[in-house]
PDB file of N, CA and C in Angstrom:
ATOM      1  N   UNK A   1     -17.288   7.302  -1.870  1.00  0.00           N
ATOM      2  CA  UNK A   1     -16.809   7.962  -3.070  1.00  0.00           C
ATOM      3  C   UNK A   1     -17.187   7.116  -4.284  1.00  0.00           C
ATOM      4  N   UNK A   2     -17.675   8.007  -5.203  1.00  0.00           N
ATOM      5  CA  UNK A   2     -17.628   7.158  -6.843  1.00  0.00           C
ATOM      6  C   UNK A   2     -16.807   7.739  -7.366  1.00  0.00           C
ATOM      7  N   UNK A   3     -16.187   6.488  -7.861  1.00  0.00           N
ATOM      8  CA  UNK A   3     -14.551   6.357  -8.515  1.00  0.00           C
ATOM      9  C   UNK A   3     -14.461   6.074 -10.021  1.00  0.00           C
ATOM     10  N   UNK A   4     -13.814   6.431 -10.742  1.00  0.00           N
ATOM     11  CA  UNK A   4     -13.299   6.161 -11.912  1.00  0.00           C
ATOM     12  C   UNK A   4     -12.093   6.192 -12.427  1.00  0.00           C
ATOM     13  N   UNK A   5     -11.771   5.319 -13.389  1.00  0.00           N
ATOM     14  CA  UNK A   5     -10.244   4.513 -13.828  1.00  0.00           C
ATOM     15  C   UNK A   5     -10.543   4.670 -14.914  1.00  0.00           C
ATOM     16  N   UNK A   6      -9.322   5.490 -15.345  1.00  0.00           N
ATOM     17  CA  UNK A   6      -9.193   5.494 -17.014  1.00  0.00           C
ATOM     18  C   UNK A   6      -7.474   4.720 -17.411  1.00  0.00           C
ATOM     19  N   UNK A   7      -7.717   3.706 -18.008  1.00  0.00           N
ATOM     20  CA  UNK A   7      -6.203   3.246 -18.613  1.00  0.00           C
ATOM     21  C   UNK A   7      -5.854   3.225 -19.918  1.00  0.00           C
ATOM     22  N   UNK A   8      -4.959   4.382 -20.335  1.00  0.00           N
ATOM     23  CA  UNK A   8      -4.917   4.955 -22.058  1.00  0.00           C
ATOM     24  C   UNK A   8      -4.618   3.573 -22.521  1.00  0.00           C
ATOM     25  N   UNK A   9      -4.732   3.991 -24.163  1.00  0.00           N
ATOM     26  CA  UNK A   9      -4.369   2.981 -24.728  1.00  0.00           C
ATOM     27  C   UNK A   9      -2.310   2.449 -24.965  1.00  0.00           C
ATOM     28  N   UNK A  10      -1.772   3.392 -24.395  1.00  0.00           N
ATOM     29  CA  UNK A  10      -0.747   3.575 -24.666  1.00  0.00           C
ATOM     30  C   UNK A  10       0.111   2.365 -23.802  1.00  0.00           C
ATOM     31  N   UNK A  11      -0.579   1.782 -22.573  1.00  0.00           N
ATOM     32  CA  UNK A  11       0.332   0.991 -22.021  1.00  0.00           C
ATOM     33  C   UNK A  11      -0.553  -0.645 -22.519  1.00  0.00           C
ATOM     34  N   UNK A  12      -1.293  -0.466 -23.136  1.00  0.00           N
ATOM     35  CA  UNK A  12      -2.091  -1.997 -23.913  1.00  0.00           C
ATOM     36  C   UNK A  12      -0.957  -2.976 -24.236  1.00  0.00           C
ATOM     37  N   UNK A  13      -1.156  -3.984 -23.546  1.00  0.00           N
ATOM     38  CA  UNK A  13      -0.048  -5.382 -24.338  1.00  0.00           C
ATOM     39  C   UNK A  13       1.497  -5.259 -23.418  1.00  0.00           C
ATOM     40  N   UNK A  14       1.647  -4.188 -22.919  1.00  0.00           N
ATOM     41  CA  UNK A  14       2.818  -3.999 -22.231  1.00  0.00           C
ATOM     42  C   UNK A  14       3.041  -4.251 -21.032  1.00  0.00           C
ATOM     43  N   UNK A  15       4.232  -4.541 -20.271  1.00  0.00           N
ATOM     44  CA  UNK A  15       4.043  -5.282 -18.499  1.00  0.00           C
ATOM     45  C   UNK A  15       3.648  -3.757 -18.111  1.00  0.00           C
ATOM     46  N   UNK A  16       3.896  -2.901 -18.088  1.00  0.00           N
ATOM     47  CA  UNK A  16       3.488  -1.477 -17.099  1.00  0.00           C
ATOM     48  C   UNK A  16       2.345  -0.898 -18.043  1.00  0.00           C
ATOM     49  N   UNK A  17       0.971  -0.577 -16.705  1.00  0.00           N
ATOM     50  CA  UNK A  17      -0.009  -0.015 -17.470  1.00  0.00           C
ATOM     51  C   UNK A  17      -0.214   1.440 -16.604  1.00  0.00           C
ATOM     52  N   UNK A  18      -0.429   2.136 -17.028  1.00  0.00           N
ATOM     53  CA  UNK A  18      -0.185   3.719 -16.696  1.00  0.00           C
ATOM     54  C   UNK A  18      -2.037   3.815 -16.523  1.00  0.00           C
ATOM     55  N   UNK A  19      -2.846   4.753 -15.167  1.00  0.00           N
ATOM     56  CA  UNK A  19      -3.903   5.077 -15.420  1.00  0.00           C
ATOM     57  C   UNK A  19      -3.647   6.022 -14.550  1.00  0.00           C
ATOM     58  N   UNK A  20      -4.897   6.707 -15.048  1.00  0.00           N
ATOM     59  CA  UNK A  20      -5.589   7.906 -13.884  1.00  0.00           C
ATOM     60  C   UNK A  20      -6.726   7.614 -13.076  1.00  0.00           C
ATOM     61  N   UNK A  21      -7.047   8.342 -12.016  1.00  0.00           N
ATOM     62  CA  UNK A  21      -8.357   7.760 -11.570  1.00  0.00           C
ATOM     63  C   UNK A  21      -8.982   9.301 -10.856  1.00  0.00           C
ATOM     64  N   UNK A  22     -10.600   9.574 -11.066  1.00  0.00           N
ATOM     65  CA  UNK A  22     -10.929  10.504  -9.968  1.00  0.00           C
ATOM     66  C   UNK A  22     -11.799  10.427  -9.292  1.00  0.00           C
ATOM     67  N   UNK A  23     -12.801  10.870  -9.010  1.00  0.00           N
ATOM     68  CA  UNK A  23     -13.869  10.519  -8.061  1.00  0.00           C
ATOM     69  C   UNK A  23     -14.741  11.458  -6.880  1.00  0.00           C
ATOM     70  N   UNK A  24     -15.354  11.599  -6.884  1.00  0.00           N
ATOM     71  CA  UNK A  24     -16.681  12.203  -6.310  1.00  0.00           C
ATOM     72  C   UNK A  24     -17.243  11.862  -5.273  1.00  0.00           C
ATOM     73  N   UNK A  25     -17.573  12.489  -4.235  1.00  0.00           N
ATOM     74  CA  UNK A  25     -18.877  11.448  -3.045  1.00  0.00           C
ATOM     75  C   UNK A  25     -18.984  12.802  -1.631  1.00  0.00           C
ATOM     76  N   UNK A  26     -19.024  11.364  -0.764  1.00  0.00           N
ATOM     77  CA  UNK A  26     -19.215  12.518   0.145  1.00  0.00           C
ATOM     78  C   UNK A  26     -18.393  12.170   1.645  1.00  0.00           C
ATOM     79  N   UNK A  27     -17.761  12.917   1.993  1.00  0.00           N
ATOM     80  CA  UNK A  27     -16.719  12.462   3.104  1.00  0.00           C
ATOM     81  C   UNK A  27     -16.846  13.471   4.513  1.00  0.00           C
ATOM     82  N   UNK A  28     -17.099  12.155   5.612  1.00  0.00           N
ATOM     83  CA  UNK A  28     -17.412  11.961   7.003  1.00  0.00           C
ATOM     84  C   UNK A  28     -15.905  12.388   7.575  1.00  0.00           C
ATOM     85  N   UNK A  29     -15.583  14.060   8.501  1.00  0.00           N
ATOM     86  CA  UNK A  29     -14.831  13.705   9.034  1.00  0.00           C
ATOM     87  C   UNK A  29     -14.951  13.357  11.078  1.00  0.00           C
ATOM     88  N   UNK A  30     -14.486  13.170  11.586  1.00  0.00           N
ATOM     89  CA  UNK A  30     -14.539  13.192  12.862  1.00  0.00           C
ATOM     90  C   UNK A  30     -13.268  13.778  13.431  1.00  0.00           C
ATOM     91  N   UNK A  31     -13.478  14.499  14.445  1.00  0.00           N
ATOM     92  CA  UNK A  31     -13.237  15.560  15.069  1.00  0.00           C
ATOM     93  C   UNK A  31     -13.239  15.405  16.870  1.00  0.00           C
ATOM     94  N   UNK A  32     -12.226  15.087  17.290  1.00  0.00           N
ATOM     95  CA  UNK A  32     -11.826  14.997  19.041  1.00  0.00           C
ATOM     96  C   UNK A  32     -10.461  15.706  19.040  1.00  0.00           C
ATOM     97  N   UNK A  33     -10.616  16.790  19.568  1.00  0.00           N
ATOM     98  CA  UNK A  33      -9.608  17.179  19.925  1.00  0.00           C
ATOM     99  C   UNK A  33      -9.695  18.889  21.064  1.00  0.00           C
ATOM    100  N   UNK A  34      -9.096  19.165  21.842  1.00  0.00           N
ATOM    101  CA  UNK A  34      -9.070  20.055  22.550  1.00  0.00           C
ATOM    102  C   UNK A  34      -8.463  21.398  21.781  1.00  0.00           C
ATOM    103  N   UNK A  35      -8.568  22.644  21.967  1.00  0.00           N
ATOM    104  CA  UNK A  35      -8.141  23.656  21.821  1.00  0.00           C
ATOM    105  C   UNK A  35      -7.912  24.170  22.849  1.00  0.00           C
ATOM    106  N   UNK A  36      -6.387  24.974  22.595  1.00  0.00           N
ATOM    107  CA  UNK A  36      -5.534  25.531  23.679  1.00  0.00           C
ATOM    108  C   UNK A  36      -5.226  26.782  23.457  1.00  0.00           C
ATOM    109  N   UNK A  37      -5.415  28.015  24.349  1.00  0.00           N
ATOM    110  CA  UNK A  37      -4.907  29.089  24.100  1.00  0.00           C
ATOM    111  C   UNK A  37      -3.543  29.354  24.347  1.00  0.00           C
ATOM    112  N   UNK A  38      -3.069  30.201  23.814  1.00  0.00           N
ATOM    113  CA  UNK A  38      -1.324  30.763  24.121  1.00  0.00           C
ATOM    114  C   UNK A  38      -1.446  30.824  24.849  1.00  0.00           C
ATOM    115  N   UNK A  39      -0.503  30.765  25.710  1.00  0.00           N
ATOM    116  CA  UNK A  39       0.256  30.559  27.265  1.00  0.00           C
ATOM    117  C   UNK A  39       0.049  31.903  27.463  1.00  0.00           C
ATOM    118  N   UNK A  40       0.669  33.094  27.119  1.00  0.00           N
ATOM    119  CA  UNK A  40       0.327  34.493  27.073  1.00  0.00           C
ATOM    120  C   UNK A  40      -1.232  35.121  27.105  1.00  0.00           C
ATOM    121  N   UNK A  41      -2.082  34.081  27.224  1.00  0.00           N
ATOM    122  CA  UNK A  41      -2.622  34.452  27.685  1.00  0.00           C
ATOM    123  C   UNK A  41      -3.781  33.588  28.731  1.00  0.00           C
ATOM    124  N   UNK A  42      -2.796  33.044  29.267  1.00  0.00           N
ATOM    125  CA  UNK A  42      -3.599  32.002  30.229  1.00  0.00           C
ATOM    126  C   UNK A  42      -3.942  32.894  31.754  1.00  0.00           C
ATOM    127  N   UNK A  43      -3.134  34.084  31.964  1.00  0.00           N
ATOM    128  CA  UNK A  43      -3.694  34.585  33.112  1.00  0.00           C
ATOM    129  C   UNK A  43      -2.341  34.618  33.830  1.00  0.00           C
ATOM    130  N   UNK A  44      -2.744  34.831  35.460  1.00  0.00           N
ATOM    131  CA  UNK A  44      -1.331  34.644  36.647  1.00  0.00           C
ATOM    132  C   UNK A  44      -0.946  33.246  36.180  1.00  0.00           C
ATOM    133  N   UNK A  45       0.292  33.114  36.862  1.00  0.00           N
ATOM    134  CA  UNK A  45       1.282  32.077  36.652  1.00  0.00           C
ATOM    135  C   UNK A  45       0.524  30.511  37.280  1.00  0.00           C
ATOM    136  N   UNK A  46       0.111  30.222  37.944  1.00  0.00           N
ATOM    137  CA  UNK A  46      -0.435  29.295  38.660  1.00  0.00           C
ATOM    138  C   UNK A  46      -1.732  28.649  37.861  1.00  0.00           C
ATOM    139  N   UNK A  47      -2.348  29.734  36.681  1.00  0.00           N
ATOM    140  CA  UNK A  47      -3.745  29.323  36.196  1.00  0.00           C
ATOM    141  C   UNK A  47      -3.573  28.038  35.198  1.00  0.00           C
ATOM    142  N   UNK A  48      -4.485  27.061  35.040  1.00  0.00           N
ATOM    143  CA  UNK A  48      -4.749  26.645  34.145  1.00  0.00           C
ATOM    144  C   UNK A  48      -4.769  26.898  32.551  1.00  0.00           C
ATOM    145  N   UNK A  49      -3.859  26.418  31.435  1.00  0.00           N
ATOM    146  CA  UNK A  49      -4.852  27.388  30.226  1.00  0.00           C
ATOM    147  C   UNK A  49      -6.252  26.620  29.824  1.00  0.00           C
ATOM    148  N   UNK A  50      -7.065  28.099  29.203  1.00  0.00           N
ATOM    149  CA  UNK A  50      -8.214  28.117  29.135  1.00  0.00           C
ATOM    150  C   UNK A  50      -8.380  26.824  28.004  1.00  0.00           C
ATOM    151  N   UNK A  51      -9.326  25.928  27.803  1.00  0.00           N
ATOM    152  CA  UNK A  51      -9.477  24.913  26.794  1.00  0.00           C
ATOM    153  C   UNK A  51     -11.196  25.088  26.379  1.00  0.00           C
ATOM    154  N   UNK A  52     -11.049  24.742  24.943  1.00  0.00           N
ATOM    155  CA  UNK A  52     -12.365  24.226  24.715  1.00  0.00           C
ATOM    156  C   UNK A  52     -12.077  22.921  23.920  1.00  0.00           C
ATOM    157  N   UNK A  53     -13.156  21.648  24.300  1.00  0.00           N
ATOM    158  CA  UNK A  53     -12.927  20.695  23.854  1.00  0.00           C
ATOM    159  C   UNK A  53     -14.140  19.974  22.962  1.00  0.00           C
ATOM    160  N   UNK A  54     -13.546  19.629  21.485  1.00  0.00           N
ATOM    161  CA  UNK A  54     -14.286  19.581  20.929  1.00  0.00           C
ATOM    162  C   UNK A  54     -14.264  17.911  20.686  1.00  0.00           C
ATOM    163  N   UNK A  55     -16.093  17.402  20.238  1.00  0.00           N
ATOM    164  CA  UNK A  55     -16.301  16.018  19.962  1.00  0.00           C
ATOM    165  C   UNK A  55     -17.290  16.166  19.169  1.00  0.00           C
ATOM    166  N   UNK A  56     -16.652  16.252  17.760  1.00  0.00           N
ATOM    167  CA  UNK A  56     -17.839  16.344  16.714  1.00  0.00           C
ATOM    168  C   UNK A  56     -17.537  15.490  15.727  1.00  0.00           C
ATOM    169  N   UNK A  57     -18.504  15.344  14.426  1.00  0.00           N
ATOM    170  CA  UNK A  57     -18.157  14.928  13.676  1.00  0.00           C
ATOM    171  C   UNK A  57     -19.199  15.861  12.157  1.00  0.00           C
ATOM    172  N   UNK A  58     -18.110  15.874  11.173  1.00  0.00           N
ATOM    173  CA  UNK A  58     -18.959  16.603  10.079  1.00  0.00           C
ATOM    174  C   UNK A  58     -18.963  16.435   8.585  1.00  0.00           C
ATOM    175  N   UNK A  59     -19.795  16.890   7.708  1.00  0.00           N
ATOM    176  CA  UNK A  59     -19.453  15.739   6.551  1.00  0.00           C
ATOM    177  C   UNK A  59     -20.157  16.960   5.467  1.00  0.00           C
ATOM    178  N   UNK A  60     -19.258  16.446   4.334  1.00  0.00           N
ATOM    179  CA  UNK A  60     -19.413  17.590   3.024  1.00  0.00           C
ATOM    180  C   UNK A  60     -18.817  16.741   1.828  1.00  0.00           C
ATOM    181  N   UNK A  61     -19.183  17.401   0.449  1.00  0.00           N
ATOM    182  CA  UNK A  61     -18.547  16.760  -0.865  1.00  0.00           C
ATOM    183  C   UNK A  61     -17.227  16.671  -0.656  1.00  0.00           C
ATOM    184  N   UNK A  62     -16.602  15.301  -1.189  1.00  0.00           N
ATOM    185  CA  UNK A  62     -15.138  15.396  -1.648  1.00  0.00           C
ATOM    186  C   UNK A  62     -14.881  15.470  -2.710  1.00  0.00           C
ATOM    187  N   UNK A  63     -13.744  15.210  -3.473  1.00  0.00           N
ATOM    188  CA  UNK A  63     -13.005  14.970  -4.511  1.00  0.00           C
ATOM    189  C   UNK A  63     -11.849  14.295  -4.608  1.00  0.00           C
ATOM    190  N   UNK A  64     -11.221  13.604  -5.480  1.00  0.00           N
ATOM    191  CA  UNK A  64     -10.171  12.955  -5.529  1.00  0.00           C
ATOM    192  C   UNK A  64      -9.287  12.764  -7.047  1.00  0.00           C
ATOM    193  N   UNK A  65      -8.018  13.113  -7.069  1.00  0.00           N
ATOM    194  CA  UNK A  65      -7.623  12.461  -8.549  1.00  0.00           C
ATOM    195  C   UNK A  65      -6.704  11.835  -7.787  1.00  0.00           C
ATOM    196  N   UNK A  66      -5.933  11.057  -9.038  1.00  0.00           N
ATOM    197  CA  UNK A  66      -4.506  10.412  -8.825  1.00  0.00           C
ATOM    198  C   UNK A  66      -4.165   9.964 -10.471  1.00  0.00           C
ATOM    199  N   UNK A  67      -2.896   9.208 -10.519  1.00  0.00           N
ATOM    200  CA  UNK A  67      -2.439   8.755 -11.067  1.00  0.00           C
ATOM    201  C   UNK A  67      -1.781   7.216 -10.893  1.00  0.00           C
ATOM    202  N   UNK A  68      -1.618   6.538 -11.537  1.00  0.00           N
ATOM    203  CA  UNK A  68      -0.555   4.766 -10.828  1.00  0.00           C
ATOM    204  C   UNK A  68      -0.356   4.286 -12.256  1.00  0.00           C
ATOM    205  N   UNK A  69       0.402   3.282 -11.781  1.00  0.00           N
ATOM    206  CA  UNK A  69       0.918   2.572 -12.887  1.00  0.00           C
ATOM    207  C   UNK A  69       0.873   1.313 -12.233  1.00  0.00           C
ATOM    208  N   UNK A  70       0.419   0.500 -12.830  1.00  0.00           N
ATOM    209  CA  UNK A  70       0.440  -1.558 -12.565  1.00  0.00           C
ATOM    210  C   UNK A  70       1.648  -2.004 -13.211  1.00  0.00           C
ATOM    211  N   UNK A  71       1.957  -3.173 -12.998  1.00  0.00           N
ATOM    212  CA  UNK A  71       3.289  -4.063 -13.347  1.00  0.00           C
ATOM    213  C   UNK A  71       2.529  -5.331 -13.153  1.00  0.00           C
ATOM    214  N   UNK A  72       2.280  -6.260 -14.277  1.00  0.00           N
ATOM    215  CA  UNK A  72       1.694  -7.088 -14.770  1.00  0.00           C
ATOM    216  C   UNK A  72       2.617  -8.276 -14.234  1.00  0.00           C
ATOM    217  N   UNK A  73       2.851  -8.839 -13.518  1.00  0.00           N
ATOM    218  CA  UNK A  73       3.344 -10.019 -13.040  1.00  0.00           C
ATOM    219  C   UNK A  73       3.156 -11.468 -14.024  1.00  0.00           C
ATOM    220  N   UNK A  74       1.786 -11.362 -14.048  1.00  0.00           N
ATOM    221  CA  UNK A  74       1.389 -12.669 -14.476  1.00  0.00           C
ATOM    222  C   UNK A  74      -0.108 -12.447 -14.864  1.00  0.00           C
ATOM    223  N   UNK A  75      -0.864 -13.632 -15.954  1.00  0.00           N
ATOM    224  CA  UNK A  75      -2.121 -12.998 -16.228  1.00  0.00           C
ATOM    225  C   UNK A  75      -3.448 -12.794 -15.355  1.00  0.00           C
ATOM    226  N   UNK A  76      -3.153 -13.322 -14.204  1.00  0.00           N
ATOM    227  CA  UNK A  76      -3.429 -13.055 -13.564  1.00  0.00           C
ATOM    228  C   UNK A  76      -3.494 -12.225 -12.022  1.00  0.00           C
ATOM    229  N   UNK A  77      -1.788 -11.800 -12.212  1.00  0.00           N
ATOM    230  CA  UNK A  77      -1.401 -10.672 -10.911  1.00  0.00           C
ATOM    231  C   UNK A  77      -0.847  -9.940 -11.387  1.00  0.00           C
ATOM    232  N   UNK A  78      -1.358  -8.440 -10.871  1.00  0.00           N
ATOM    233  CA  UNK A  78      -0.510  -6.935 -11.138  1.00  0.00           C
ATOM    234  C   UNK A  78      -0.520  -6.267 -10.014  1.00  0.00           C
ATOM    235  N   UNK A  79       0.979  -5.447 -10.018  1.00  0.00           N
ATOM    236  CA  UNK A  79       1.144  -5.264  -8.377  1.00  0.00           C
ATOM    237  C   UNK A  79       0.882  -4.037  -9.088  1.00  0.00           C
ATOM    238  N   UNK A  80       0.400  -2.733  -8.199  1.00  0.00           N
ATOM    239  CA  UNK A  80      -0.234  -1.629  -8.546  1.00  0.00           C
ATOM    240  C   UNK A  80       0.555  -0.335  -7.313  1.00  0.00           C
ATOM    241  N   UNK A  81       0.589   0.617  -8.192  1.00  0.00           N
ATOM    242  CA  UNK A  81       1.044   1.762  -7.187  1.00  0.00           C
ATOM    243  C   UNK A  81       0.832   2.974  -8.010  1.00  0.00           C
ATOM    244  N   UNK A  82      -0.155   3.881  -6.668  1.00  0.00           N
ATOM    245  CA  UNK A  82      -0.622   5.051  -6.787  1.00  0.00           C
ATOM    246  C   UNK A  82      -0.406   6.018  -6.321  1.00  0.00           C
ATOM    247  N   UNK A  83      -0.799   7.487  -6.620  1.00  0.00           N
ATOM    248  CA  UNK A  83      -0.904   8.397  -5.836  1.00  0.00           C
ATOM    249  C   UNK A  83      -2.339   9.098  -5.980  1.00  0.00           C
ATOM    250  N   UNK A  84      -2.564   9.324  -4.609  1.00  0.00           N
ATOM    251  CA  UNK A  84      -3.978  10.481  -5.043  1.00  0.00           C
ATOM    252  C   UNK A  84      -3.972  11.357  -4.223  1.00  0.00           C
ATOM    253  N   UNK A  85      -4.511  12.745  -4.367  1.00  0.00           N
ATOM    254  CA  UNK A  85      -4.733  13.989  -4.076  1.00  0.00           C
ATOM    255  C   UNK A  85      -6.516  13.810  -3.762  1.00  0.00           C
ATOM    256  N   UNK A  86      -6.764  14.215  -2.300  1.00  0.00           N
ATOM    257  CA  UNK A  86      -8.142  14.371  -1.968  1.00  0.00           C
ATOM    258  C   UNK A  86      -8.198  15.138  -0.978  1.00  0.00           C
ATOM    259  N   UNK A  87      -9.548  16.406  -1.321  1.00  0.00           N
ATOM    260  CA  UNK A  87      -9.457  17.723  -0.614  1.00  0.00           C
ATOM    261  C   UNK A  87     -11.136  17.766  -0.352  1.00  0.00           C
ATOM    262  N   UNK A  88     -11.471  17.867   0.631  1.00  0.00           N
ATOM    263  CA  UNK A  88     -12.588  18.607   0.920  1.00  0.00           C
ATOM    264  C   UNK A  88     -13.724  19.597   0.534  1.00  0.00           C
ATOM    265  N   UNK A  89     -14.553  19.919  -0.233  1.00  0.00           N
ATOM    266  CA  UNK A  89     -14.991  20.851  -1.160  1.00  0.00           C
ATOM    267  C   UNK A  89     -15.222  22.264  -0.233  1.00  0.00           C
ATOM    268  N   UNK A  90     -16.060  22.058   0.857  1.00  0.00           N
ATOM    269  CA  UNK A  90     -16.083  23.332   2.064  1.00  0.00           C
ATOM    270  C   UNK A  90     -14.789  23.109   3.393  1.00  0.00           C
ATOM    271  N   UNK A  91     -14.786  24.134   3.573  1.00  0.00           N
ATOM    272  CA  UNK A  91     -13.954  24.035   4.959  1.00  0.00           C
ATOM    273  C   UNK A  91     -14.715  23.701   6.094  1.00  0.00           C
ATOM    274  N   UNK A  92     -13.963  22.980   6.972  1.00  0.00           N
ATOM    275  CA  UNK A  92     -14.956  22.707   8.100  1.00  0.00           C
ATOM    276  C   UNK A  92     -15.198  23.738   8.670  1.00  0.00           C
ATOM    277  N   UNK A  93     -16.203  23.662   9.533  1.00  0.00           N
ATOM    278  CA  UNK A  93     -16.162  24.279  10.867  1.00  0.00           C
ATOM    279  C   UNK A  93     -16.361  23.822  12.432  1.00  0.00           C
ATOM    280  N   UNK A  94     -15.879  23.559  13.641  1.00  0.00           N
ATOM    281  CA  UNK A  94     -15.873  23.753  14.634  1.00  0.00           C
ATOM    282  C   UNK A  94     -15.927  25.529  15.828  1.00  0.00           C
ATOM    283  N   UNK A  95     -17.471  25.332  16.080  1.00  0.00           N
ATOM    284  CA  UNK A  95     -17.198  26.363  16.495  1.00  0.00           C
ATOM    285  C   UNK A  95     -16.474  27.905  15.752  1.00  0.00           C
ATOM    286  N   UNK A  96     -16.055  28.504  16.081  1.00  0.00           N
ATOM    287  CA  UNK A  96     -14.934  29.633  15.365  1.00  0.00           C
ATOM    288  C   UNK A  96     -14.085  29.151  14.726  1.00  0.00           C
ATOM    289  N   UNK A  97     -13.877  28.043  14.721  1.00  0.00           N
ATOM    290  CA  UNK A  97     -12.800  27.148  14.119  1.00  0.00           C
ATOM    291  C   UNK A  97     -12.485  27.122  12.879  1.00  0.00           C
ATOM    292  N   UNK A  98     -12.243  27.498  11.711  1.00  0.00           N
ATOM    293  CA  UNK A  98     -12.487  27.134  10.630  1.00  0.00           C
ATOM    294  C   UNK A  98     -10.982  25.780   9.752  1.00  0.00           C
ATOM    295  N   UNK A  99     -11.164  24.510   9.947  1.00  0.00           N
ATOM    296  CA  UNK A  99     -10.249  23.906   9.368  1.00  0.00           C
ATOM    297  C   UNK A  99     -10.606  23.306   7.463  1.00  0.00           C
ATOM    298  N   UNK A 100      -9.426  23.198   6.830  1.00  0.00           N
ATOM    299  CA  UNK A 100      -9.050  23.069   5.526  1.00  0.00           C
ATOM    300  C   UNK A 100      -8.703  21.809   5.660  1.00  0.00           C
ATOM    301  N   UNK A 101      -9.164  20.799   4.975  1.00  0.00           N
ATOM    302  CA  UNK A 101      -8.760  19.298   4.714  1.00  0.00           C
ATOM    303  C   UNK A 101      -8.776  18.864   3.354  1.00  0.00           C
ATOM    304  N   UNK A 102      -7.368  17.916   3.262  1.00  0.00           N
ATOM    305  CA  UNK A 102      -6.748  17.539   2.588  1.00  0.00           C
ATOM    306  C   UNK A 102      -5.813  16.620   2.572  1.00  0.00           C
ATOM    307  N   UNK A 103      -5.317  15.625   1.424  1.00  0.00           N
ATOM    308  CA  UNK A 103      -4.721  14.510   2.288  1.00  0.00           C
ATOM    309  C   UNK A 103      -3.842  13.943   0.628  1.00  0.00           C
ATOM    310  N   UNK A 104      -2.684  14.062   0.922  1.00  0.00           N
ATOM    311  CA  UNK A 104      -1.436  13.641  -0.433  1.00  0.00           C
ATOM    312  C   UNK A 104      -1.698  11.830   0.228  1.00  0.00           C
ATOM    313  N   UNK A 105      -1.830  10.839  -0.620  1.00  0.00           N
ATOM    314  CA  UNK A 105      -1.905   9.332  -0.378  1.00  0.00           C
ATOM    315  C   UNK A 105      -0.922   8.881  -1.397  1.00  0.00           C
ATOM    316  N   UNK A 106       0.024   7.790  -0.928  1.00  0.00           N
ATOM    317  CA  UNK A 106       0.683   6.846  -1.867  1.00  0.00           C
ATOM    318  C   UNK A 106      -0.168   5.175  -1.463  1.00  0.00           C
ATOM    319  N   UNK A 107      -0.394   4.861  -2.103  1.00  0.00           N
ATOM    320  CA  UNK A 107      -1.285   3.358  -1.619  1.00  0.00           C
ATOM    321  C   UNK A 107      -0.848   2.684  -3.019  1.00  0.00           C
ATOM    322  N   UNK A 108      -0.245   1.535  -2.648  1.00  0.00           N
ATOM    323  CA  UNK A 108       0.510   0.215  -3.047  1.00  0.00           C
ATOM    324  C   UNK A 108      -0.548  -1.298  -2.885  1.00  0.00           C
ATOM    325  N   UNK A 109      -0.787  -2.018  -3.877  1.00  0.00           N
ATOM    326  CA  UNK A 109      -1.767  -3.234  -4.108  1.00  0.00           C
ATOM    327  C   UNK A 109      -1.356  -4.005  -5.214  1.00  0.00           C
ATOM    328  N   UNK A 110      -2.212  -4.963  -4.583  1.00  0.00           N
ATOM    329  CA  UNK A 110      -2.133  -6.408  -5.964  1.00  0.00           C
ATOM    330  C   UNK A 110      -3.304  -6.248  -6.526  1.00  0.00           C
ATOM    331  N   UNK A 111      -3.396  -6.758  -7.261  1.00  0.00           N
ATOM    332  CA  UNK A 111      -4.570  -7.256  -8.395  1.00  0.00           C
ATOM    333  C   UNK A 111      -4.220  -8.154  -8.661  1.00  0.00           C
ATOM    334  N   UNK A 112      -5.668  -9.021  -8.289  1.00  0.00           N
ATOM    335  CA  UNK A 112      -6.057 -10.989  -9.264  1.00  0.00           C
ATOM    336  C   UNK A 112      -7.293 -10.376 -10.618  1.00  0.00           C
ATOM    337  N   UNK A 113      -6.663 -10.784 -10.977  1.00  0.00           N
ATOM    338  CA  UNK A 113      -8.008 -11.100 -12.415  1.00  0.00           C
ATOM    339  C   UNK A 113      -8.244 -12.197 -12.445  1.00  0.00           C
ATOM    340  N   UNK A 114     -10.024 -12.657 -12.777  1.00  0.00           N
ATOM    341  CA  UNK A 114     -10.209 -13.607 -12.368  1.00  0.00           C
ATOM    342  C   UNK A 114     -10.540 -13.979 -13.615  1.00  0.00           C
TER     343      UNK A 114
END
């Protein structure tokens, strides 16, 4: 992903600095997992249900925003906490499959300035 950080001028000089961030690229997912049909329709009582099992992997544009705010410790440490929103641009596919990806993140860090 290429990323970008914008920090207004509004939290300048102050211990809490408020930014946004978004970002662009291209995101690899991987894919192991079996598919199972309803029980209703697995057949007589004794059968197996039917499975198809999938081992793929597939990859398309992402996207990402968020928002965080830093807390300036010292001039050289700020502990940092975010949120970002990142969604998939196409839906996958497996087979008939069609899955929607997407992913709510809270991610918590330090920062050294050097």
């Amino acid at each position: 992903m290429l990323n970008g950080y914008f920090e207004p001028a509004i939290g300048n000089g102050k211990v809490y600095q408020p930014y946004i961030t978004f970002g662009v690229g291209w995101s690899g997912v991987r894919a192991d997992f079996t598919l199972v049909t309803e029980q209703r329709y697995w057949g007589p009582p004794n059968n197996d249900p039917p499975s198809v099992i999938y081992d793929t992997g597939y990859g398309t544009f992402a996207y990402q925003v968020g928002a965080g705010v830093g807390y300036e410790i010292n001039e050289k440490i700020t502990l940092d906490c975010m949120y970002r929103f990142k969604w998939v641009g196409d839906n996958l596919h497996f087979g008939t499959t069609e899955v929607e990806y997407n992913s709510h993140n809270l991610l918590f860090g330090v920062r050294y300035t050097f």
